[in-house]
C-alpha atoms as a PDB file:
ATOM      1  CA  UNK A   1      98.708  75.460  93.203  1.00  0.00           C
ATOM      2  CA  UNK A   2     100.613  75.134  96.348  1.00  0.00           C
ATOM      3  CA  UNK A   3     103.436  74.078  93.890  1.00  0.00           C
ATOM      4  CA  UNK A   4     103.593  76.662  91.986  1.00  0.00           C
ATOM      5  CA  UNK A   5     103.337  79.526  94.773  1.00  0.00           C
ATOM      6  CA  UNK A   6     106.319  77.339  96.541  1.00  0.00           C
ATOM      7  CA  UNK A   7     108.037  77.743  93.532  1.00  0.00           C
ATOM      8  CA  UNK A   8     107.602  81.371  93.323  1.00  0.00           C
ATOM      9  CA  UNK A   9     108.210  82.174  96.863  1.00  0.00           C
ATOM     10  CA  UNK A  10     111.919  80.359  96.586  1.00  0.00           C
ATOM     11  CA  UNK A  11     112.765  82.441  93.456  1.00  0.00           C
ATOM     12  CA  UNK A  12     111.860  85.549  95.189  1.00  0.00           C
ATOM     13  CA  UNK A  13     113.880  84.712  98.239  1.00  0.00           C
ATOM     14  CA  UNK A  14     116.990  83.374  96.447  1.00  0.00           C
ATOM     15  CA  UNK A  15     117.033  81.677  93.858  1.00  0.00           C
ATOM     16  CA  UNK A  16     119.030  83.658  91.483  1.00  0.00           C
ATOM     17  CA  UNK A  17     121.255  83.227  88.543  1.00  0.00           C
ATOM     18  CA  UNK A  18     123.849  83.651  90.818  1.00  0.00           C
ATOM     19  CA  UNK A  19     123.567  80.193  92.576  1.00  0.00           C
ATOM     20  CA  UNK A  20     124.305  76.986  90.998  1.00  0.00           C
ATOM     21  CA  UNK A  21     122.567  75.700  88.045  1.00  0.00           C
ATOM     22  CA  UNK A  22     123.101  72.119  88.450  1.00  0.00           C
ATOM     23  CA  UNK A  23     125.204  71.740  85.465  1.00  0.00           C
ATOM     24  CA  UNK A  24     128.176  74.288  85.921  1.00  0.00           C
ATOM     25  CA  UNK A  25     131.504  73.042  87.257  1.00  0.00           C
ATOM     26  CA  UNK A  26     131.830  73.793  91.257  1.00  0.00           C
ATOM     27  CA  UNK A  27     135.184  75.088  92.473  1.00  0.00           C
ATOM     28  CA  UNK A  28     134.964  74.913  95.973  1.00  0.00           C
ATOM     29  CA  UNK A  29     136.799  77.351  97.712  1.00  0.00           C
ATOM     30  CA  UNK A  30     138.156  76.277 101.375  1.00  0.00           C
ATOM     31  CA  UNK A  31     140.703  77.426 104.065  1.00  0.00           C
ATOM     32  CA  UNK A  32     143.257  75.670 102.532  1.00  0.00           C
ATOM     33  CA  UNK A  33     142.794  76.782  98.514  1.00  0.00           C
ATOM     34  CA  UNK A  34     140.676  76.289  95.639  1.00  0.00           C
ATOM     35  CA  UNK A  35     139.862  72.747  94.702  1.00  0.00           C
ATOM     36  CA  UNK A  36     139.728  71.621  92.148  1.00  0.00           C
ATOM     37  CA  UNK A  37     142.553  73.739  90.487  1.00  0.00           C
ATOM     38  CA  UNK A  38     141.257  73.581  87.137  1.00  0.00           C
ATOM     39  CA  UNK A  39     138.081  72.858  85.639  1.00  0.00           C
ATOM     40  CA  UNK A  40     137.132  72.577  82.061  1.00  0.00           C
ATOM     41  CA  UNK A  41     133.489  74.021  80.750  1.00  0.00           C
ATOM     42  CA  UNK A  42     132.556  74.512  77.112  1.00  0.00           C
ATOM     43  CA  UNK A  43     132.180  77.635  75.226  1.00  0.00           C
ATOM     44  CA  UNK A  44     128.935  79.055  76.345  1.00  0.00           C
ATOM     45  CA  UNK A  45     129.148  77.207  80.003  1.00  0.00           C
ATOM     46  CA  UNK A  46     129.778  78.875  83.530  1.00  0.00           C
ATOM     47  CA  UNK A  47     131.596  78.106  86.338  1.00  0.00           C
ATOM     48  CA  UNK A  48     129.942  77.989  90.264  1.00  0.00           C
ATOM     49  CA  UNK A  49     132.819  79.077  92.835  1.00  0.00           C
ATOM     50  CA  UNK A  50     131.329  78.128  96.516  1.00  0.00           C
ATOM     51  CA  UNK A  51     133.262  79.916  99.373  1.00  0.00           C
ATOM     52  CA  UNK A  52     133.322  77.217 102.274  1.00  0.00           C
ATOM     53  CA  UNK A  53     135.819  79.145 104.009  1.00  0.00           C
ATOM     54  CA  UNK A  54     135.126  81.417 107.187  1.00  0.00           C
ATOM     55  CA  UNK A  55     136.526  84.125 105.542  1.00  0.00           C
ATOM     56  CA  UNK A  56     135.544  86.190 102.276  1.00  0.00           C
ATOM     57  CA  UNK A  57     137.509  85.882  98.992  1.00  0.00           C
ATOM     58  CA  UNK A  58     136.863  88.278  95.982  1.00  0.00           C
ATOM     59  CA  UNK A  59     137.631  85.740  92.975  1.00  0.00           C
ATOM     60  CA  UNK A  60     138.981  87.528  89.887  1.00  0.00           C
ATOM     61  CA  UNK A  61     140.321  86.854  86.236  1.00  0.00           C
ATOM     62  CA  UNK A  62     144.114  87.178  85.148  1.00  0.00           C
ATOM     63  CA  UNK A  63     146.323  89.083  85.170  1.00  0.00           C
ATOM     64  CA  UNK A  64     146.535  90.100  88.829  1.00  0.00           C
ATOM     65  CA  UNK A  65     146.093  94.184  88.741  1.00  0.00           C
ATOM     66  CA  UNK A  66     144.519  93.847  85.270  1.00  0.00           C
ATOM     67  CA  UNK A  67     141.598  91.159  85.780  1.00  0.00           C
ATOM     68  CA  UNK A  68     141.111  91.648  81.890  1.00  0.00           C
ATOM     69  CA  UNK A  69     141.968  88.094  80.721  1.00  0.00           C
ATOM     70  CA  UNK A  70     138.298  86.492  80.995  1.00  0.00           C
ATOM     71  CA  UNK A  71     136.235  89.048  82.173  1.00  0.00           C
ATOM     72  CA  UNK A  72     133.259  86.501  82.783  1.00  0.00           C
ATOM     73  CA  UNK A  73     135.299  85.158  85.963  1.00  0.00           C
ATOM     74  CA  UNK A  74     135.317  88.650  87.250  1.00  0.00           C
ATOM     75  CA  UNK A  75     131.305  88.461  88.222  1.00  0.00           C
ATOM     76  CA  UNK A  76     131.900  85.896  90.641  1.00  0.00           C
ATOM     77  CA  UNK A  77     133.046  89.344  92.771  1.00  0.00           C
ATOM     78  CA  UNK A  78     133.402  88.823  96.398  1.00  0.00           C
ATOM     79  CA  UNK A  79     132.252  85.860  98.070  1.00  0.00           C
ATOM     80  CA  UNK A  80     131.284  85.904 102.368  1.00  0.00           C
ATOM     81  CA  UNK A  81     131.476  82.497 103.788  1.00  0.00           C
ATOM     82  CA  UNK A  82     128.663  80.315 102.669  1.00  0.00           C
ATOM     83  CA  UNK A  83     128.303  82.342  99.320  1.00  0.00           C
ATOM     84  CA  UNK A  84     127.762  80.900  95.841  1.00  0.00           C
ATOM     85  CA  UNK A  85     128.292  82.867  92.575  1.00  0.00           C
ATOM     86  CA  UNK A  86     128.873  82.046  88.957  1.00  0.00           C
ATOM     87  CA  UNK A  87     130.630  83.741  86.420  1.00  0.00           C
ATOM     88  CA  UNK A  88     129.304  85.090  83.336  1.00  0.00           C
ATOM     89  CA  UNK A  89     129.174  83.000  79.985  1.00  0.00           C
ATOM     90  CA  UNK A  90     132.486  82.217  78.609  1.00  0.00           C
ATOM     91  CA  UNK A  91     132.648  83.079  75.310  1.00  0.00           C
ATOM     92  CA  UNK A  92     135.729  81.761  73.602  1.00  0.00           C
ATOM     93  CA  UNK A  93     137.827  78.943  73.922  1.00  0.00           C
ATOM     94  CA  UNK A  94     141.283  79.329  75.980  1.00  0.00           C
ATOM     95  CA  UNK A  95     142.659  78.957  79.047  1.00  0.00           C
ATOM     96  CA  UNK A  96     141.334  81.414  82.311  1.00  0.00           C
ATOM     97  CA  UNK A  97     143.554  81.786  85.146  1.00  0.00           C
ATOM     98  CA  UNK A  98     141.514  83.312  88.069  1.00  0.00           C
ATOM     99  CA  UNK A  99     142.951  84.493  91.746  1.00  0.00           C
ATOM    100  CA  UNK A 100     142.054  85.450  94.791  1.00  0.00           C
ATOM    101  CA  UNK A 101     141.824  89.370  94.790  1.00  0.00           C
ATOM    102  CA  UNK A 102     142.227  89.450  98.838  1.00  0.00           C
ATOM    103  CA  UNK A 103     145.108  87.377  98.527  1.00  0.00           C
ATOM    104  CA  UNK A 104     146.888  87.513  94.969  1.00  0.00           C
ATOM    105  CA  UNK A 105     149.803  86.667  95.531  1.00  0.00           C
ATOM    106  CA  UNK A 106     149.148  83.808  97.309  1.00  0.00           C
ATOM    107  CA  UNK A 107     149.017  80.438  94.767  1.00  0.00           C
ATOM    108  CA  UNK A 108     146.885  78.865  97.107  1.00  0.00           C
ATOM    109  CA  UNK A 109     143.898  80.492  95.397  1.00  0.00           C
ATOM    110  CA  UNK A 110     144.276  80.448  92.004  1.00  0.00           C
ATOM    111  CA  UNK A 111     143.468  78.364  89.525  1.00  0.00           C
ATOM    112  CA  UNK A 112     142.717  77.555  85.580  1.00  0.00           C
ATOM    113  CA  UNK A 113     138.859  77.001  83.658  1.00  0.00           C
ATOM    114  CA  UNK A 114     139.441  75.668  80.283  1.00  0.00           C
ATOM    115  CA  UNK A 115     137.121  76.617  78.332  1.00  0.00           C
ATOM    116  CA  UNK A 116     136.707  73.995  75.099  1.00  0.00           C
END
């Protein structure tokens, strides 16, 4: 009993499909970039992006103004320090090039998910 309400109690107060599920590629993202640069996750998979950094990033798909590339990277949205969010479910296989929307022009946070 005490099990279960435990278990209830931490899904009310965060556990969400927003958080890791143990299985997804982590890109960690730091004060010095993204790493790793490129992950690879199979059709159907998600990715976890953990901001480490002491400042928010807002991680979004390619093209830079566009973000219509992979739209599943695009729920990741914006990340405060400490943050964990996935993105959707990647549908098709290709190749997703994601940036930092507070920073796009900066190559320090960008990055590729292959998705196989």
């Amino acid at each position: 009993m005490v099990t279960i309400c435990g278990a209830m109690i931490a899904a009310q107060c965060g556990g969400s499909p927003d958080g890791p599920s143990g299985t997804d590629p982590v890109i960690t993202i730091t004060g010095t970039g993204v790493s790793p640069v490129e992950v690879r996750v199979p059709v159907g998979g998600r990715v976890t992006f953990t901001n480490t950094d002491a400042r928010p990033h807002a991680m979004s798909s390619d093209p830079v103004e566009l973000h219509t590339d992979c739209p599943a990277i695009n729920d990741v949205g914006l990340l405060n320090p400490g943050q964990s969010h996935s993105t959707g479910v990647f549908t098709v296989s290709r190749t997703c090039g994601y940036h930092d929307h507070t920073n796009e022009n900066d190559p320090t946070w960008k990055g590729r998910i292959v998705v196989q």
